[in-house]
C-alpha atoms as a PDB file:
ATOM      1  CA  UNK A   1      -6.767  24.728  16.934  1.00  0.00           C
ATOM      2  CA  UNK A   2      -7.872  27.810  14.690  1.00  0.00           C
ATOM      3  CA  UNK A   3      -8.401  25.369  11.925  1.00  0.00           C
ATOM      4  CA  UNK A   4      -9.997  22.901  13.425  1.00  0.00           C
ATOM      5  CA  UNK A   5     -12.411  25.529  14.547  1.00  0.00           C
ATOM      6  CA  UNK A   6     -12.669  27.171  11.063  1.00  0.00           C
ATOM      7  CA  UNK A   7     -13.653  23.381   9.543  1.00  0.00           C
ATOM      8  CA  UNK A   8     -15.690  22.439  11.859  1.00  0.00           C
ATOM      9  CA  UNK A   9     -17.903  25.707  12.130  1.00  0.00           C
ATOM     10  CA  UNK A  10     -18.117  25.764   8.313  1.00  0.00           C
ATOM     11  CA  UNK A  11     -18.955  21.950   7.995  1.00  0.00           C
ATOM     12  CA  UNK A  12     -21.925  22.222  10.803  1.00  0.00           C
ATOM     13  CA  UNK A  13     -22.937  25.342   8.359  1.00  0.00           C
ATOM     14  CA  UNK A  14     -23.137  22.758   5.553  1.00  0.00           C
ATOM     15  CA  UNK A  15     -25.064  20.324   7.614  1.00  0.00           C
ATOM     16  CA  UNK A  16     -28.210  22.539   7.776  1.00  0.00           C
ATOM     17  CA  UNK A  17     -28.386  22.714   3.681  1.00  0.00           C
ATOM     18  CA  UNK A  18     -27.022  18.981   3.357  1.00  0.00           C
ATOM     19  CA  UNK A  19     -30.678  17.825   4.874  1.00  0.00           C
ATOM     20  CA  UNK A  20     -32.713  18.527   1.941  1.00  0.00           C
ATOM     21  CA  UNK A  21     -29.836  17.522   0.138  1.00  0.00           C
ATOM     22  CA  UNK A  22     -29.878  13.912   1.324  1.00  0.00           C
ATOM     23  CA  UNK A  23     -34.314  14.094   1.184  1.00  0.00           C
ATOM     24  CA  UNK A  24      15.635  -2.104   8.493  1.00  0.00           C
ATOM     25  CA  UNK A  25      19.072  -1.885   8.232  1.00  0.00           C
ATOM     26  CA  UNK A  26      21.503  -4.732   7.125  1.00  0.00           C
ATOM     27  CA  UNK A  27      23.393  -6.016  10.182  1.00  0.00           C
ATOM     28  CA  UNK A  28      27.096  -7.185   9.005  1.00  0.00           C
ATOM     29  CA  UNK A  29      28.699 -10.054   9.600  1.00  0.00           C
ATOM     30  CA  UNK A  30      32.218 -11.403  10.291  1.00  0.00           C
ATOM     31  CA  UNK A  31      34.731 -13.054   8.054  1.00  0.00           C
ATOM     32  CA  UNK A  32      34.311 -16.496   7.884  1.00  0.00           C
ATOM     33  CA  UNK A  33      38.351 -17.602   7.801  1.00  0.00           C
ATOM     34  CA  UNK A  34      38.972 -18.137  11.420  1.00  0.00           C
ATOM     35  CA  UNK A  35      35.911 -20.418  11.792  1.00  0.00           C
ATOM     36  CA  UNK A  36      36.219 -22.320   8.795  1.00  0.00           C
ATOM     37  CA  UNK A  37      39.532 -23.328   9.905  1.00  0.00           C
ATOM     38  CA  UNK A  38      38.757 -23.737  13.766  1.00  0.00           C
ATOM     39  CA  UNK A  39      37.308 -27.541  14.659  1.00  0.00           C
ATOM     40  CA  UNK A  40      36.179 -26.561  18.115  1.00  0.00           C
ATOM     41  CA  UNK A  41      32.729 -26.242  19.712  1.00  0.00           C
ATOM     42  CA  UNK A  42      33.233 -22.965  19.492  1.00  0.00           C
ATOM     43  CA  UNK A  43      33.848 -22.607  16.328  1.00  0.00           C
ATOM     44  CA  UNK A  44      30.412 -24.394  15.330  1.00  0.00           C
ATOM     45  CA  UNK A  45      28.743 -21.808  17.383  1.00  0.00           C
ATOM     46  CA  UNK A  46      30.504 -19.115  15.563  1.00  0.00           C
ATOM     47  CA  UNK A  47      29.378 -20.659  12.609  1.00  0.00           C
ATOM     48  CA  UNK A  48      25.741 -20.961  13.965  1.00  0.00           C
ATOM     49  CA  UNK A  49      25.764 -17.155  14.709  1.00  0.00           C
ATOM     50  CA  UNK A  50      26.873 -16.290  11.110  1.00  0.00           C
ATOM     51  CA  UNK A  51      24.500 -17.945   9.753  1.00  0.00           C
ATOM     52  CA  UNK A  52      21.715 -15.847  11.797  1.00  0.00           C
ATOM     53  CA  UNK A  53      23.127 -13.346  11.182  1.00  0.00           C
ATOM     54  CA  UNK A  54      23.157 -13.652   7.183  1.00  0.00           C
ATOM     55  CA  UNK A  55      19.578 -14.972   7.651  1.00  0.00           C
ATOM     56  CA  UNK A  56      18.887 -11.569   9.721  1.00  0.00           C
ATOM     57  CA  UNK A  57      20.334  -9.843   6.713  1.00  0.00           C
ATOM     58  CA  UNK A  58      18.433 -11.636   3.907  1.00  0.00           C
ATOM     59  CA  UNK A  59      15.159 -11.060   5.493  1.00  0.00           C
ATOM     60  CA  UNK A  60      16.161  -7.574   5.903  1.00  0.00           C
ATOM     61  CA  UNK A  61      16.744  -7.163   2.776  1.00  0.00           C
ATOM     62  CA  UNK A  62      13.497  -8.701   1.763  1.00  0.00           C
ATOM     63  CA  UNK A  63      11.703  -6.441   4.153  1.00  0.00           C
ATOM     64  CA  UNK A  64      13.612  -3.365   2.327  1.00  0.00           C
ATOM     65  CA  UNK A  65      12.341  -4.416  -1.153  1.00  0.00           C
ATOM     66  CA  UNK A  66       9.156  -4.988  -0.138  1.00  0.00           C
ATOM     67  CA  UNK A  67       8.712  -1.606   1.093  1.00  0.00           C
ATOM     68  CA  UNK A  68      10.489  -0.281  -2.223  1.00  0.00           C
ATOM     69  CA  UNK A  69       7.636  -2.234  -4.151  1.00  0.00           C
ATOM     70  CA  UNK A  70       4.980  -1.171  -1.823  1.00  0.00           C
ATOM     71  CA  UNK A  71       6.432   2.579  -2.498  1.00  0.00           C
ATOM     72  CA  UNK A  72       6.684   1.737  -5.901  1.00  0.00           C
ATOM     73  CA  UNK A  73       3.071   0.751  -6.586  1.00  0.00           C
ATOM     74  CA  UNK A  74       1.735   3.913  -4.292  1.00  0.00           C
ATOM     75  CA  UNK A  75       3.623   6.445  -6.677  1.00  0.00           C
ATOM     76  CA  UNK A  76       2.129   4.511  -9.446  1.00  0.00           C
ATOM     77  CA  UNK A  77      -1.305   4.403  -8.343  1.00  0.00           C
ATOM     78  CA  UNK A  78      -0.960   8.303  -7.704  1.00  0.00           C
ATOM     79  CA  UNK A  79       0.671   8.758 -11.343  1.00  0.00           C
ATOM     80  CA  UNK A  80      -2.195   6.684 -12.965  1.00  0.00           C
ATOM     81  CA  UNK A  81      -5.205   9.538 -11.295  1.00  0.00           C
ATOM     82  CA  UNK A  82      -7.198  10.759 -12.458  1.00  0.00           C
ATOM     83  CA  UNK A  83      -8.766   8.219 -14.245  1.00  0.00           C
ATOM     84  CA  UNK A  84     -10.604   8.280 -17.600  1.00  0.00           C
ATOM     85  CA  UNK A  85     -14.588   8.230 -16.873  1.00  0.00           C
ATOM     86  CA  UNK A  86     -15.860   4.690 -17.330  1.00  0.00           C
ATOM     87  CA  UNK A  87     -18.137   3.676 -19.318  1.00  0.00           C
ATOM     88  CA  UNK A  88     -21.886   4.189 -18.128  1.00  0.00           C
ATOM     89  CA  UNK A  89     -20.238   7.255 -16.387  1.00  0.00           C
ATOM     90  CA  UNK A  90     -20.224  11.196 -17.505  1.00  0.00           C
ATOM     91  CA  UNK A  91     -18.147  13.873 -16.133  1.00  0.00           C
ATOM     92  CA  UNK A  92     -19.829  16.864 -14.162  1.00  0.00           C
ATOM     93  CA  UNK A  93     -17.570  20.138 -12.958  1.00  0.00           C
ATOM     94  CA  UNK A  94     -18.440  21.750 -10.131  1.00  0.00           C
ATOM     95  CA  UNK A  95     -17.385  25.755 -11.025  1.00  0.00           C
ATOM     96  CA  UNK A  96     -17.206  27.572  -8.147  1.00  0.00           C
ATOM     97  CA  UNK A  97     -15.791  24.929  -5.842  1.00  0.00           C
ATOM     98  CA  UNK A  98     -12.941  23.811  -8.766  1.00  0.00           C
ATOM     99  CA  UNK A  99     -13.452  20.145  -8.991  1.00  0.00           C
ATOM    100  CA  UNK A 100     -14.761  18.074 -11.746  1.00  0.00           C
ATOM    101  CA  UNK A 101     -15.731  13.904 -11.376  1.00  0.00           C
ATOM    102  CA  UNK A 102     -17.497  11.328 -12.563  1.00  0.00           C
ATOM    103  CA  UNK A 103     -21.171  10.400 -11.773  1.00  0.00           C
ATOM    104  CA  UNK A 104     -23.698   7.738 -13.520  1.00  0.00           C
ATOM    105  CA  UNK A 105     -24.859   9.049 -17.288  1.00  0.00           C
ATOM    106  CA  UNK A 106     -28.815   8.910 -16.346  1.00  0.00           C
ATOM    107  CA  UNK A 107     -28.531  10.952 -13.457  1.00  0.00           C
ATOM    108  CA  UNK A 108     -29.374  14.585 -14.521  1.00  0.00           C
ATOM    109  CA  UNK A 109     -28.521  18.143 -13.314  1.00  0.00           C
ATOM    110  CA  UNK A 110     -30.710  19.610 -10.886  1.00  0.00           C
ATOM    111  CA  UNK A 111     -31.545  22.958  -9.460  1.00  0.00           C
ATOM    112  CA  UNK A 112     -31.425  22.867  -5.712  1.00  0.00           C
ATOM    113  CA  UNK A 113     -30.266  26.019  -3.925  1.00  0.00           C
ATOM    114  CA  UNK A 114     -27.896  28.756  -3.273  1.00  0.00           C
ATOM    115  CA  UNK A 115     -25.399  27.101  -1.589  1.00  0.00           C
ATOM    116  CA  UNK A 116     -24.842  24.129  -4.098  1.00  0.00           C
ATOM    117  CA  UNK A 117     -22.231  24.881  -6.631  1.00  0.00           C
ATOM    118  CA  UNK A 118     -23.741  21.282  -8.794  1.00  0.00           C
ATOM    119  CA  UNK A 119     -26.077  18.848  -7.866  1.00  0.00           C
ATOM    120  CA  UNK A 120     -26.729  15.538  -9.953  1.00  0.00           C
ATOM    121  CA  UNK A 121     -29.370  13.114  -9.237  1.00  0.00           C
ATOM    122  CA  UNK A 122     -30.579   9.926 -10.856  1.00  0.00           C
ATOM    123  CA  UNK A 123     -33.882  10.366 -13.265  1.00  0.00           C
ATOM    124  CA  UNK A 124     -37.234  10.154 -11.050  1.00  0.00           C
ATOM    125  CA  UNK A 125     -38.900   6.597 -12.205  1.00  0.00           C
ATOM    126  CA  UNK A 126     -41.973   7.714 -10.143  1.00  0.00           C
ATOM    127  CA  UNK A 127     -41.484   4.374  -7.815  1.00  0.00           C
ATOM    128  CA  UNK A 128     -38.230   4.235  -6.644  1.00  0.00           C
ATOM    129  CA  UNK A 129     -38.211   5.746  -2.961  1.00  0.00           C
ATOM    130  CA  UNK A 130     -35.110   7.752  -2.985  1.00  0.00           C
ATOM    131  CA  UNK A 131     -32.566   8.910  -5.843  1.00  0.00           C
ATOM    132  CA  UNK A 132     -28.866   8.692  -5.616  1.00  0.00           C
ATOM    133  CA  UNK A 133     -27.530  11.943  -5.944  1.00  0.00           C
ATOM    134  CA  UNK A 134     -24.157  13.946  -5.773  1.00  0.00           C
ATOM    135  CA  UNK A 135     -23.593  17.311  -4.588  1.00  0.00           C
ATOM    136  CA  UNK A 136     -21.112  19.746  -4.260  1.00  0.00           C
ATOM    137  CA  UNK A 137     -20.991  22.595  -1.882  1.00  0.00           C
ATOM    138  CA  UNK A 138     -19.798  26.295  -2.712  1.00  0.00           C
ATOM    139  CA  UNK A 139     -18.398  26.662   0.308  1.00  0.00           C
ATOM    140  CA  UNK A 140     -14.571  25.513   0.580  1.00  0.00           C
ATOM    141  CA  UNK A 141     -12.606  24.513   3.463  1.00  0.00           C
ATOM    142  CA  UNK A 142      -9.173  25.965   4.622  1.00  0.00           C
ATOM    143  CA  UNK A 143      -7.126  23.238   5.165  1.00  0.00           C
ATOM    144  CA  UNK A 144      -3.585  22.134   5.012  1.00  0.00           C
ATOM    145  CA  UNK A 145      -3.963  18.544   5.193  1.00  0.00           C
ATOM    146  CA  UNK A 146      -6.866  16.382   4.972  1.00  0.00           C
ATOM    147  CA  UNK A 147      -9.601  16.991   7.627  1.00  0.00           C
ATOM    148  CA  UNK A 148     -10.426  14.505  10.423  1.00  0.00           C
ATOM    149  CA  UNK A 149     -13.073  11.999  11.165  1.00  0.00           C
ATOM    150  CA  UNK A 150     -13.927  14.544  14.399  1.00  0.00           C
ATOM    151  CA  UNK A 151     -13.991  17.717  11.500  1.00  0.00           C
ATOM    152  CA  UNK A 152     -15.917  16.424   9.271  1.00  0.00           C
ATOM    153  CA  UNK A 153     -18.747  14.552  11.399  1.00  0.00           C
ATOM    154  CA  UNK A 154     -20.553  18.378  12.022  1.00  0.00           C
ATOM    155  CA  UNK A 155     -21.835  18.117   8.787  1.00  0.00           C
ATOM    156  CA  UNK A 156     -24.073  14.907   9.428  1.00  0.00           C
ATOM    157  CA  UNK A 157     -25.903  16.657  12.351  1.00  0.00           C
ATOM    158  CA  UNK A 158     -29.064  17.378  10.611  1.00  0.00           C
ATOM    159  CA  UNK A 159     -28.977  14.498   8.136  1.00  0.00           C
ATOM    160  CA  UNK A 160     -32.147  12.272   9.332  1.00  0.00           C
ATOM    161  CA  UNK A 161     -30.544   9.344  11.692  1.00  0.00           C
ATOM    162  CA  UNK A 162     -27.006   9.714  10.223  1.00  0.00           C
ATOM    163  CA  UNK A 163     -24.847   7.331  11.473  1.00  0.00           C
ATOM    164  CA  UNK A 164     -20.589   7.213  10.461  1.00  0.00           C
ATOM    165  CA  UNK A 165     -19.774   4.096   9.335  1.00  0.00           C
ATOM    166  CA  UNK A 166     -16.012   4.476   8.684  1.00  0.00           C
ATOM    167  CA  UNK A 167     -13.458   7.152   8.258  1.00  0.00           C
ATOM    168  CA  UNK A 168     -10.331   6.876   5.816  1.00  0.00           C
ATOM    169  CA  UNK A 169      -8.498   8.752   3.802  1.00  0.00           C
ATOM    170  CA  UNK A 170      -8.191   7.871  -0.491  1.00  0.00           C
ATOM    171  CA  UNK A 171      -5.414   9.263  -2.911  1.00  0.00           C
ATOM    172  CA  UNK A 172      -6.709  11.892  -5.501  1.00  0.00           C
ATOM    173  CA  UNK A 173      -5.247  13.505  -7.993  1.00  0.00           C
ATOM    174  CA  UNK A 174      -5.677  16.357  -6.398  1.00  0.00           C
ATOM    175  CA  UNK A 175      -4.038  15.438  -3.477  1.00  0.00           C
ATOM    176  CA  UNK A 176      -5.326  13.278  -0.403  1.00  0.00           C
ATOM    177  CA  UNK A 177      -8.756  13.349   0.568  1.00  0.00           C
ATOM    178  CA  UNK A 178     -10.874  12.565   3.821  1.00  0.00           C
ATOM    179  CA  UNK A 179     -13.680  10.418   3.221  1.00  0.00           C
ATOM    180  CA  UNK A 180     -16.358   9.889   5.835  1.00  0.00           C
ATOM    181  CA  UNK A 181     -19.221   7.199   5.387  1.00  0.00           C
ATOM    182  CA  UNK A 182     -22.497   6.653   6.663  1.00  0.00           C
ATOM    183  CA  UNK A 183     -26.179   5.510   6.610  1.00  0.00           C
ATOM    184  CA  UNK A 184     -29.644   7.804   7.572  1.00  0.00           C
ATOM    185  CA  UNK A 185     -32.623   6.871   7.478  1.00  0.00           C
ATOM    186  CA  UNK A 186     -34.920   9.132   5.161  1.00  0.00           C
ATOM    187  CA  UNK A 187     -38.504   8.727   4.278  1.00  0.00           C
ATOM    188  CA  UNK A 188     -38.543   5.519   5.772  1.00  0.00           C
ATOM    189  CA  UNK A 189     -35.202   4.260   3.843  1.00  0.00           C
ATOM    190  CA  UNK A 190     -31.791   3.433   5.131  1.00  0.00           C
ATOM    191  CA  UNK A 191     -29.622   5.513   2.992  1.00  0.00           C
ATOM    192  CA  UNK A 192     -25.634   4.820   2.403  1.00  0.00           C
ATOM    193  CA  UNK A 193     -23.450   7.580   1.658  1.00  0.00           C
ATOM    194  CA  UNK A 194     -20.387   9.306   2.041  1.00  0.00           C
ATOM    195  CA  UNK A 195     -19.043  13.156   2.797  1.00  0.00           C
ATOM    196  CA  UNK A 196     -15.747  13.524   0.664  1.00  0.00           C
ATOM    197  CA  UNK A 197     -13.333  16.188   1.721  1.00  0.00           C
ATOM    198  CA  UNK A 198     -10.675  16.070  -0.894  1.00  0.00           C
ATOM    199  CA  UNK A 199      -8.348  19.112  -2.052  1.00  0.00           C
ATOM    200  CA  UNK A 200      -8.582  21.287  -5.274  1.00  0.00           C
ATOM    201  CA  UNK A 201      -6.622  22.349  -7.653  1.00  0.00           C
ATOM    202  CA  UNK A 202      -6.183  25.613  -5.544  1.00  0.00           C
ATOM    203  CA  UNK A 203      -3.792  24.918  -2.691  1.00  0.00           C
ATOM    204  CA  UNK A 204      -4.935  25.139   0.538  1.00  0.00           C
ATOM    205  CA  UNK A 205      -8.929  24.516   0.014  1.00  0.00           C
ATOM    206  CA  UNK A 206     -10.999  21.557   0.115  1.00  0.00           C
ATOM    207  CA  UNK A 207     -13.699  20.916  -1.412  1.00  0.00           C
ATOM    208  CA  UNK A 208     -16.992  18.907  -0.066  1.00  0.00           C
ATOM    209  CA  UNK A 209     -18.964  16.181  -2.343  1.00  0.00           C
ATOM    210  CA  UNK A 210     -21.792  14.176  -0.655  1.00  0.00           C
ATOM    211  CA  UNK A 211     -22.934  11.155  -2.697  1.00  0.00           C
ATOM    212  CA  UNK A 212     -25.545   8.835  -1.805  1.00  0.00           C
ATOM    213  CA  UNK A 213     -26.762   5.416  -3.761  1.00  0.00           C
ATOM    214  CA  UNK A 214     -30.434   5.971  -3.329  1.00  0.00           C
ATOM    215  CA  UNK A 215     -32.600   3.229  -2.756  1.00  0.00           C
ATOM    216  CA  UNK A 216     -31.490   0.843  -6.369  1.00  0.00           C
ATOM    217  CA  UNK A 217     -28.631   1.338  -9.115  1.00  0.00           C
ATOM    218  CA  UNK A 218     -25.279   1.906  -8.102  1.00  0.00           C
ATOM    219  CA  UNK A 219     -23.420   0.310  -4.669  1.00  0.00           C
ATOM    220  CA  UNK A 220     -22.413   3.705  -2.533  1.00  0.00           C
ATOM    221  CA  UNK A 221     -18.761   2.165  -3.103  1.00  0.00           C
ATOM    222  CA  UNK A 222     -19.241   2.052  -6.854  1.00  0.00           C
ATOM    223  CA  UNK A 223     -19.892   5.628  -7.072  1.00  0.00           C
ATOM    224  CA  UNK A 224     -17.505   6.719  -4.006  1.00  0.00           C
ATOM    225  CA  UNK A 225     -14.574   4.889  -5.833  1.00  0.00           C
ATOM    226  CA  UNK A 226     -15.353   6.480  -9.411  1.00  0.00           C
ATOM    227  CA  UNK A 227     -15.509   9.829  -8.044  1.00  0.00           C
ATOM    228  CA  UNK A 228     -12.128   9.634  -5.974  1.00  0.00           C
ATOM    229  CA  UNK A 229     -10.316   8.259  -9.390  1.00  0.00           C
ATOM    230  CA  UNK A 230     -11.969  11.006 -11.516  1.00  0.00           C
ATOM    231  CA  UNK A 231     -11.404  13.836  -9.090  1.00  0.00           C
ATOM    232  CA  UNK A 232      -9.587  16.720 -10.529  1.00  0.00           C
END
């Protein structure tokens, strides 16, 4: 419960400088002999039982290798991160938090304030009525394991009508990370975005990127997906 505590308290701390932020086993079977040389009724029920039983076994077996491939392709997808950044994409590091990621090439680093270790947002066209941005948070979070849904809602408190939209958790290659998505309304514009929670290089801490898509450019999921394969 300590931890919980410790996240959450930290998180709502984050909230209040997040506003301006966001302006089977195989069953065997018997030997076959006895009923292949039986003519009897019951003998063809025998027969009938072996054969559900070696149908039990070869979907059993199916079942088995489809959870090896399903294993399989999750240790590959977790070999294959992080990613390379994609085109149209540059890398930004965040210093004191420890995590570095991919945002869109336009958007530009900005100074914002004492508590954000990097903040990115996209160029200011003079029209459009609210910029995607990304920011990451000095502040870590002590945690052994990826923070809940119920942790990491604190920090949308003071976001303008934040509303979750979904909770999940994404592979890194860091580690696993919490990912918690929502839209506010700011300025008159209903914003998507999404908190990540996802681990550092430093065992033990997590670090905290919001990203939203602004009103035009990137989908939030474009930008939520390159950052979680870039992470590291």
């Amino acid at each position: 419960m300590k931890s919980v505590r410790t996240a959450a308290t930290l998180l709502a701390g984050l909230a209040l400088t997040a506003a301006p932020i966001l302006t089977a086993c195989s069953q065997s079977t018997e030997g076959s002999d006895s009923s292949k040389s039986a003519a009897s009724d019951s003998s063809a029920e025998s027969d009938k039982g072996d054969n559900k039983d070696s149908k039990k076994d070869a979907e059993a077996d199916k079942t088995d290798k489809g959870d090896d491939k399903a294993s399989a392709s999750a240790s590959a997808t977790q070999s294959d991160l992080p990613k390379a950044t994609p085109a149209g994409y540059q890398e930004i590091t965040a210093p004191t938090a420890g995590v570095s990621f991919a945002v869109p090439e336009g958007w530009q680093a900005t100074p914002l304030d004492a508590t954000s270790d990097v903040y990115y947002k996209a160029p200011d066209d003079g029209f459009t009525p609210y910029l995607g941005n990304a920011n990451v948070s000095k502040t870590t979070i002590p945690a052994t394991k990826p923070l809940t849904e119920a942790e990491l809602s604190p920090a949308l408190t003071s976001i303008p009508g934040a509303t979750s939209t979904g909770y999940s958790t994404e592979q890194t290659a860091n580690g696993e990370a919490a990912v918690l998505n929502y839209t506010a309304n700011i300025g008159g514009q209903t914003i998507n975005g999404a908190l990540i929670a996802t681990p550092t290089k430093e065992k033990g801490k997590y670090a905290i990127i919001s990203v939203n898509a602004g009103s035009s450019g990137q989908s939030i999921d474009e930008l939520k997906t390159t950052i979680l394969e870039t992470i590291h």
